[in-house]
Protein backbone atom coordinates (compact mmCIF):
# COMPACT_ATOMS: atom_id res chain seq x y z
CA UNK A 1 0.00 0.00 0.00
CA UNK A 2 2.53 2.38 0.85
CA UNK A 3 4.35 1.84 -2.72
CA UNK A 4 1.13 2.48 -4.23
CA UNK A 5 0.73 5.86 -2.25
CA UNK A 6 3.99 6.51 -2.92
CA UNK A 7 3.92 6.14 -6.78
CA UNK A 8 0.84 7.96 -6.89
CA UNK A 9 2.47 11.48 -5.13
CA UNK A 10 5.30 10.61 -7.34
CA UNK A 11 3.61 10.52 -10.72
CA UNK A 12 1.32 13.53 -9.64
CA UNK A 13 4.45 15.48 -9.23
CA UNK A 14 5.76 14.77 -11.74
CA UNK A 15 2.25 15.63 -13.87
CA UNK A 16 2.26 18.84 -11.92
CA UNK A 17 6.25 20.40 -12.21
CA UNK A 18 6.00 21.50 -15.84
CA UNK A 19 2.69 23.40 -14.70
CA UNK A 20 3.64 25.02 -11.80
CA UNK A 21 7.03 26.39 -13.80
CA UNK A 22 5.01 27.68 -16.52
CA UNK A 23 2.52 29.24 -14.21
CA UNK A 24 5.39 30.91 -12.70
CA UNK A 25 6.85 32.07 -15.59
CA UNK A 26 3.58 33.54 -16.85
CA UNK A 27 2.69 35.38 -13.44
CA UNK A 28 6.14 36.88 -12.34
CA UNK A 29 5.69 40.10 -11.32
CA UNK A 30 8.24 43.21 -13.69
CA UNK A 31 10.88 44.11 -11.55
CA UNK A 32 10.45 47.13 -9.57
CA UNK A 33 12.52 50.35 -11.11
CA UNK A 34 16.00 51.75 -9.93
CA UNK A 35 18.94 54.26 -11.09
CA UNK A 36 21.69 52.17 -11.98
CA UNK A 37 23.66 53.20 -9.20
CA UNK A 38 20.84 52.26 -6.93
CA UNK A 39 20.63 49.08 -8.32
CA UNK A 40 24.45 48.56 -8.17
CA UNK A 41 24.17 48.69 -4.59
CA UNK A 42 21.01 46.60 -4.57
CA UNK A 43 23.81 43.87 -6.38
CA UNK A 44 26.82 44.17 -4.52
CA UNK A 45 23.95 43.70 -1.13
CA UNK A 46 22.56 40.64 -3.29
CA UNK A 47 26.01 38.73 -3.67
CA UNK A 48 25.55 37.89 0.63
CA UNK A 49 22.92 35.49 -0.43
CA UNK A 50 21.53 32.78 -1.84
CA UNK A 51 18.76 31.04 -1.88
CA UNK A 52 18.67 27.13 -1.52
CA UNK A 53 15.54 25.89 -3.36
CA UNK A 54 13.68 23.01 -5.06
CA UNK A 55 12.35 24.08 -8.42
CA UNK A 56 8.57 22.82 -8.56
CA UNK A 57 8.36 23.76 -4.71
CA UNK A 58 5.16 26.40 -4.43
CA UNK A 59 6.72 27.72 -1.56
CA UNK A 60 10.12 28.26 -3.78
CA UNK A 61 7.89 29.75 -6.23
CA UNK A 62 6.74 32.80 -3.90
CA UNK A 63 10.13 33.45 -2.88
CA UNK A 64 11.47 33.49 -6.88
CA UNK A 65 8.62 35.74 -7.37
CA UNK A 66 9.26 38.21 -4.69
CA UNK A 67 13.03 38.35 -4.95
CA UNK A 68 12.34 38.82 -9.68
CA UNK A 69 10.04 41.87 -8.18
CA UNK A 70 12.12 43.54 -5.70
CA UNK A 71 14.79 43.31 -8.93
CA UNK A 72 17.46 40.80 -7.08
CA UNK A 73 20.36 39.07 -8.42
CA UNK A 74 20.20 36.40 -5.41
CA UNK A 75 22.53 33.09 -6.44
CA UNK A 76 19.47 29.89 -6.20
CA UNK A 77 21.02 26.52 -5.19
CA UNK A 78 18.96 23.46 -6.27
CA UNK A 79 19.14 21.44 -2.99
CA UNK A 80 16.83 18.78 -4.40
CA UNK A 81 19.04 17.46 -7.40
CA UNK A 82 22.25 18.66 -6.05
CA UNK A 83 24.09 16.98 -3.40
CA UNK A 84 26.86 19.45 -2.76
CA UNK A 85 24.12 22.06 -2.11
CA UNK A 86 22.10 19.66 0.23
CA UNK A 87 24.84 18.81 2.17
CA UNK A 88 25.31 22.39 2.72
CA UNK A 89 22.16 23.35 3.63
CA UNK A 90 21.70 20.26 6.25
CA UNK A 91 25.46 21.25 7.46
CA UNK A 92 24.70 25.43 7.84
CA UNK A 93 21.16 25.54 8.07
CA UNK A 94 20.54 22.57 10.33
CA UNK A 95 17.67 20.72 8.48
CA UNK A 96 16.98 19.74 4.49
CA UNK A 97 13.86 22.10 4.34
CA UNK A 98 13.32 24.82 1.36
CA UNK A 99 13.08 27.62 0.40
CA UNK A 100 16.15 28.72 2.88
CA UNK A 101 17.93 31.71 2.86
CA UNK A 102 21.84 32.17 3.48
CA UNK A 103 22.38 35.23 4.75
CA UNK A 104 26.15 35.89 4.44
CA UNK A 105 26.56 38.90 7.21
CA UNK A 106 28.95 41.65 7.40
CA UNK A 107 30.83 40.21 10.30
CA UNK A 108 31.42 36.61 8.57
CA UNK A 109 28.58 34.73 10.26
CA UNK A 110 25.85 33.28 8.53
CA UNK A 111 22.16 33.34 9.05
CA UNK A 112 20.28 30.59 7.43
CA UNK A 113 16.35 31.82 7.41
CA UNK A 114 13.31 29.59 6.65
CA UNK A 115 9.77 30.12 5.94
CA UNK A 116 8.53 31.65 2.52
CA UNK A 117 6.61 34.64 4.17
CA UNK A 118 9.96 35.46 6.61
CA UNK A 119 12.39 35.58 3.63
CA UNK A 120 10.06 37.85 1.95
CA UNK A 121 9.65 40.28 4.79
CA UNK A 122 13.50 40.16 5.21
CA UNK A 123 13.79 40.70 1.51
CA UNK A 124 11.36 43.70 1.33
CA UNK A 125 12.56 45.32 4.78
CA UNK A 126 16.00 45.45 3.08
CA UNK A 127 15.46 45.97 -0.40
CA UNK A 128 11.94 47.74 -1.25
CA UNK A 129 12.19 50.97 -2.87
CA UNK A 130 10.87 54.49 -0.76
């Protein structure tokens, strides 16, 4: 029984993925507008982070969309087909769970956030235009 369940979840996903990365495709949001040296900064803050991810995860999806919005060059890291990346999440972060956020921080530590609606708020508290 639990093979059958199993398959099942499996082929759904699997039905589902190429929908769910069209839909985002179709409903990301245009990037908000900056000066160029506005958005240089916006960059050089962007290189801190990166954002560890599974691609057909809805929860990965809101993220992607808020961070193509706020107009951020954030590095993603497939942690679902990757091992290197995996590893490293599970070694800094504590847990295999996505969407996560590295946060790099100005004095060498690093701050791995979870949750879809945090990283958001983070995102916009740091990087939403006046």
């Amino acid at each position: 029984m639990k093979l059958i369940v199993r398959l099942f979840f499996r082929t759904l996903r699997l039905v589902l993925t190429p929908f769910m990365l069209l839909s985002e495709k179709l409903s990301t949001p245009k990037s908000v507008t900056r000066t160029p040296e506005e958005q240089a900064v916006v960059d050089q803050a962007s290189k801190a982070l990166a954002l560890y991810q599974f691609s057909a995860c809805p929860f990965c999806i809101k993220v992607r969309k808020e961070i193509a919005r706020l107009g951020l060059n954030i590095e993603t890291r497939n942690a679902q087909h990757d091992p290197e990346h995996r590893a490293a999440l599970e070694a800094g972060g504590g847990r295999i769970k996505v969407p996560c956020l590295k946060i790099r921080q100005d004095d060498g530590n690093e701050r791995w956030l979870y949750e879809s609606s945090e990283i958001n708020a983070w995102l916009q508290e740091r990087f939403e235009p006046s």
